[in-house]
C-alpha atoms as a PDB file:
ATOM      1  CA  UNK A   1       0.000   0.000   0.000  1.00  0.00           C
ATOM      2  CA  UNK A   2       3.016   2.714   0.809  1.00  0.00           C
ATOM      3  CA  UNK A   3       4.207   1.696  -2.498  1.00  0.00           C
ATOM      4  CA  UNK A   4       1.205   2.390  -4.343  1.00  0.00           C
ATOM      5  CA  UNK A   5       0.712   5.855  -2.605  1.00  0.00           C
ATOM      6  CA  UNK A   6       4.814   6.642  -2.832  1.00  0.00           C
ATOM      7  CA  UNK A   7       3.914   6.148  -6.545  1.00  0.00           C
ATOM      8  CA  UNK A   8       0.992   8.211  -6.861  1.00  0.00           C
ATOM      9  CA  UNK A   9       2.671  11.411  -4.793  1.00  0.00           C
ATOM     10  CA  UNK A  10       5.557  11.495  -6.723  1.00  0.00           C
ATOM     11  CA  UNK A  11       4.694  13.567  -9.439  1.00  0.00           C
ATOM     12  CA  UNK A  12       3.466  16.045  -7.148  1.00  0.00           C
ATOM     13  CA  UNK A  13       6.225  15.858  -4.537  1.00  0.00           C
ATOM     14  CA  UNK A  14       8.791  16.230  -7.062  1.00  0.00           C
ATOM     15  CA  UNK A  15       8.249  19.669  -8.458  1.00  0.00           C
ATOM     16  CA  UNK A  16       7.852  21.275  -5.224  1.00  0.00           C
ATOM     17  CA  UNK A  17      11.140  19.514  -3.591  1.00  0.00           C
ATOM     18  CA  UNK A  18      12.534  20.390  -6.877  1.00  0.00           C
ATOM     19  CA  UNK A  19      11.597  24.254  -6.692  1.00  0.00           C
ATOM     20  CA  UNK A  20      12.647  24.043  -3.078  1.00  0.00           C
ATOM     21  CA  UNK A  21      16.206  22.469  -3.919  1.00  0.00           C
ATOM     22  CA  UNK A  22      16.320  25.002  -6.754  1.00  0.00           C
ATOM     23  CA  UNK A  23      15.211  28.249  -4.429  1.00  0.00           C
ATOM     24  CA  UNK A  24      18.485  26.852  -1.522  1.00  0.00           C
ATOM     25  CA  UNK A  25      20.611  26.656  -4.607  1.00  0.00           C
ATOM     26  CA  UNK A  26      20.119  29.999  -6.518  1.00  0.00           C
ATOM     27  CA  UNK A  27      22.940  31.964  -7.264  1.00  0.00           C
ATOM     28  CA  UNK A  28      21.625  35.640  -5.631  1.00  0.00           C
ATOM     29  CA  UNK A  29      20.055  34.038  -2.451  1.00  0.00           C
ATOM     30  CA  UNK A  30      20.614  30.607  -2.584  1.00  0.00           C
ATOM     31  CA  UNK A  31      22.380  29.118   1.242  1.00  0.00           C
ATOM     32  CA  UNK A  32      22.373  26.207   2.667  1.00  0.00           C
ATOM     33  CA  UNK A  33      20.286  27.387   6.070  1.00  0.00           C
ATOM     34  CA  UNK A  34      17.867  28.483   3.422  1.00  0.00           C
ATOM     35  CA  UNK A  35      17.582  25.188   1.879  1.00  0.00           C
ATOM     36  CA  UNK A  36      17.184  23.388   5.563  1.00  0.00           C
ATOM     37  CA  UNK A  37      14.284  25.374   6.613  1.00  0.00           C
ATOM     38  CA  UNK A  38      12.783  25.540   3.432  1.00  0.00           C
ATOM     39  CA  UNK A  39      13.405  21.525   3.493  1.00  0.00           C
ATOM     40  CA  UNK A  40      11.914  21.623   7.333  1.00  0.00           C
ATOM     41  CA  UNK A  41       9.026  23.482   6.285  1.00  0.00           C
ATOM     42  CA  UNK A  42       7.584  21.683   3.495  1.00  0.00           C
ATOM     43  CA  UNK A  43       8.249  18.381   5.517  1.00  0.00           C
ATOM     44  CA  UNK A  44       5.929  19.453   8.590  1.00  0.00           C
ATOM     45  CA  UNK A  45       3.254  20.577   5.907  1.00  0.00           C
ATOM     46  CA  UNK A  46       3.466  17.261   4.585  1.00  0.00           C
ATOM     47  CA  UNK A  47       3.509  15.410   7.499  1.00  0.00           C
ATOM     48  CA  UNK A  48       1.533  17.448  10.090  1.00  0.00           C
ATOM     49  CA  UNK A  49      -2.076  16.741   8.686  1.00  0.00           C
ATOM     50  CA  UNK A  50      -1.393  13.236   8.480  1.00  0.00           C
ATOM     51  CA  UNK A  51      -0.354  13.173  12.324  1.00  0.00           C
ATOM     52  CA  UNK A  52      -2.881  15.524  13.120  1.00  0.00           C
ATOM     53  CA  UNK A  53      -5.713  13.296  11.237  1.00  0.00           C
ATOM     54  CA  UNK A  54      -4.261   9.684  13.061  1.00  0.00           C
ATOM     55  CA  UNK A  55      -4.468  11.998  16.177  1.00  0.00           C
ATOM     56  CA  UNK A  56      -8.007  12.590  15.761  1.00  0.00           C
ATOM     57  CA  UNK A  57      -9.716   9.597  13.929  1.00  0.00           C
ATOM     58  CA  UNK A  58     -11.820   8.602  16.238  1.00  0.00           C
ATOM     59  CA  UNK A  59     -13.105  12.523  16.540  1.00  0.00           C
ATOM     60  CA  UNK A  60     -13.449  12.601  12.769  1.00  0.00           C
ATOM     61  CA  UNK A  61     -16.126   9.568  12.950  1.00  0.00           C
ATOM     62  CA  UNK A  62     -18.829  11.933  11.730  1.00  0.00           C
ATOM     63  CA  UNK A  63     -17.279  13.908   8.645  1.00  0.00           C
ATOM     64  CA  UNK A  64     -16.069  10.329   7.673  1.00  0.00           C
ATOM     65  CA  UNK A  65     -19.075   9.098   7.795  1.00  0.00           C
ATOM     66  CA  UNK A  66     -20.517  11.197   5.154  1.00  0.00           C
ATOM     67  CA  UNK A  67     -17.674  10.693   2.920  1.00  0.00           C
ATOM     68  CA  UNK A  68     -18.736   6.842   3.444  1.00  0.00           C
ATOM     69  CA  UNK A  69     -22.076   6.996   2.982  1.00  0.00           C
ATOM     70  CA  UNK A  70     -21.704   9.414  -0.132  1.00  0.00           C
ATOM     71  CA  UNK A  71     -18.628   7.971  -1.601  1.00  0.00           C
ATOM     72  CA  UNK A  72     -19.719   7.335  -5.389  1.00  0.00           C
ATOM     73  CA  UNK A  73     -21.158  11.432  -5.426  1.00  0.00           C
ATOM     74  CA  UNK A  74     -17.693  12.204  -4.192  1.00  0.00           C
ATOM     75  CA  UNK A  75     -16.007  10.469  -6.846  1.00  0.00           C
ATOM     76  CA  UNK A  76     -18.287  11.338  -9.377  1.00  0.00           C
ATOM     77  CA  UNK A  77     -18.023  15.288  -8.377  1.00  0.00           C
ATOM     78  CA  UNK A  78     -14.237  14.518  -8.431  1.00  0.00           C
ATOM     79  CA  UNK A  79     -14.028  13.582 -12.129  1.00  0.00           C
ATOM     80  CA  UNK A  80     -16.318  15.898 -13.370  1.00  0.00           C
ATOM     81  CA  UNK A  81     -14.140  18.717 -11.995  1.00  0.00           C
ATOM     82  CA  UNK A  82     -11.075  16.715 -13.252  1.00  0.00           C
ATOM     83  CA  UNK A  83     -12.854  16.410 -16.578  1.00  0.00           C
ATOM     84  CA  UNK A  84     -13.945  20.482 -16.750  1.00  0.00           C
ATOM     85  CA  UNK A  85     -10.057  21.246 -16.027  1.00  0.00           C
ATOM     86  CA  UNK A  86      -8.859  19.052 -18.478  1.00  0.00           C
ATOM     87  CA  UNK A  87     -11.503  20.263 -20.673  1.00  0.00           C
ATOM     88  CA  UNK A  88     -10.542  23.664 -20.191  1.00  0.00           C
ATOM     89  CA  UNK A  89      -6.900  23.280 -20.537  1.00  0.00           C
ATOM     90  CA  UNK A  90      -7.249  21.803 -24.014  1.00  0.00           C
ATOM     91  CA  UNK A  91      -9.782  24.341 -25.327  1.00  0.00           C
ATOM     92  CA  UNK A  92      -7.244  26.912 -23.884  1.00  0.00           C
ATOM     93  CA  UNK A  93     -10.094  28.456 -21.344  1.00  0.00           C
ATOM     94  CA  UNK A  94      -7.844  27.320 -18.753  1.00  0.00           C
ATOM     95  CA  UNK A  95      -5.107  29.755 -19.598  1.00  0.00           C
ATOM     96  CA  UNK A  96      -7.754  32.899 -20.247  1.00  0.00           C
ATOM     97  CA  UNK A  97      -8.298  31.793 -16.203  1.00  0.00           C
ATOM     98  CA  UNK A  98      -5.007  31.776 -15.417  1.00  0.00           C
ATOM     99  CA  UNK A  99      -4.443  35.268 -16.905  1.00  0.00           C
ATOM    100  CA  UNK A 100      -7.805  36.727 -14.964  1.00  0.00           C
ATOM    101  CA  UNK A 101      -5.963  36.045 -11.984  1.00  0.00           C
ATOM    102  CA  UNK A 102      -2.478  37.246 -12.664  1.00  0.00           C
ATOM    103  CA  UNK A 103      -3.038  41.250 -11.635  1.00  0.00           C
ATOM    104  CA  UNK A 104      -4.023  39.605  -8.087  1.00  0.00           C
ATOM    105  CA  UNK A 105      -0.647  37.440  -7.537  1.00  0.00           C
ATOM    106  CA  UNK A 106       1.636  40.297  -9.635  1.00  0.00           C
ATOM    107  CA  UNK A 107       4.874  41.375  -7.423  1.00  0.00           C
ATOM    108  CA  UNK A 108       4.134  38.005  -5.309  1.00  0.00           C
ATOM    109  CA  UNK A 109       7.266  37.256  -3.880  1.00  0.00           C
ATOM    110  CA  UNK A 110       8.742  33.727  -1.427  1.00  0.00           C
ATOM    111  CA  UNK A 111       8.526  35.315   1.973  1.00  0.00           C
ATOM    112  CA  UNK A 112      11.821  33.045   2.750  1.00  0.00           C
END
């Protein structure tokens, strides 16, 4: 089962350790303290919500339950908005999105 899920994760892990690896590596601001709590930080985001939701499983009965009980809505709602994005990013109404947004991230700089 760890495996399977290693599997699945890494195409999204890998970008962002990449982009983190890249960001302690950069020429202009680039150290290796930078890298280590850059490295810290994205490992306690990972990690956290998984302790945090073993922590409080037996808490989370109800919201679980829903999710049980309405599991094939779920999925269904799941690939219909994976279908619309895909849709969208062929047609190219993904990128006219993209670019209504821009003026609200411009001058967005890492904090770190």
């Amino acid at each position: 089962m760890g495996f399977v899920f290693g599997v699945g994760w890494t195409p999204c892990i890998g970008p962002a350790l990449a982009a983190i690896l890249t960001l302690s590596a950069a020429q202009g601001g680039g150290s290796p303290l930078r890298g280590a709590f850059l490295a810290a930080a994205y490992a306690l985001g990972l990690g956290v919500p998984f302790l945090v939701t073993g922590l409080l499983l037996s808490r989370l009965g109800r919201p679980l339950a829903f999710f049980r009980r309405n599991a094939r809505a779920v999925q269904i709602a799941g690939g219909a908005m994976l279908s619309l994005v895909g849709l969208a990013m062929v047609t190219g109404l993904w990128r006219s999105f993209v670019l209504l947004l821009r003026p609200a991230i411009t001058g967005f700089a890492p904090p770190i």
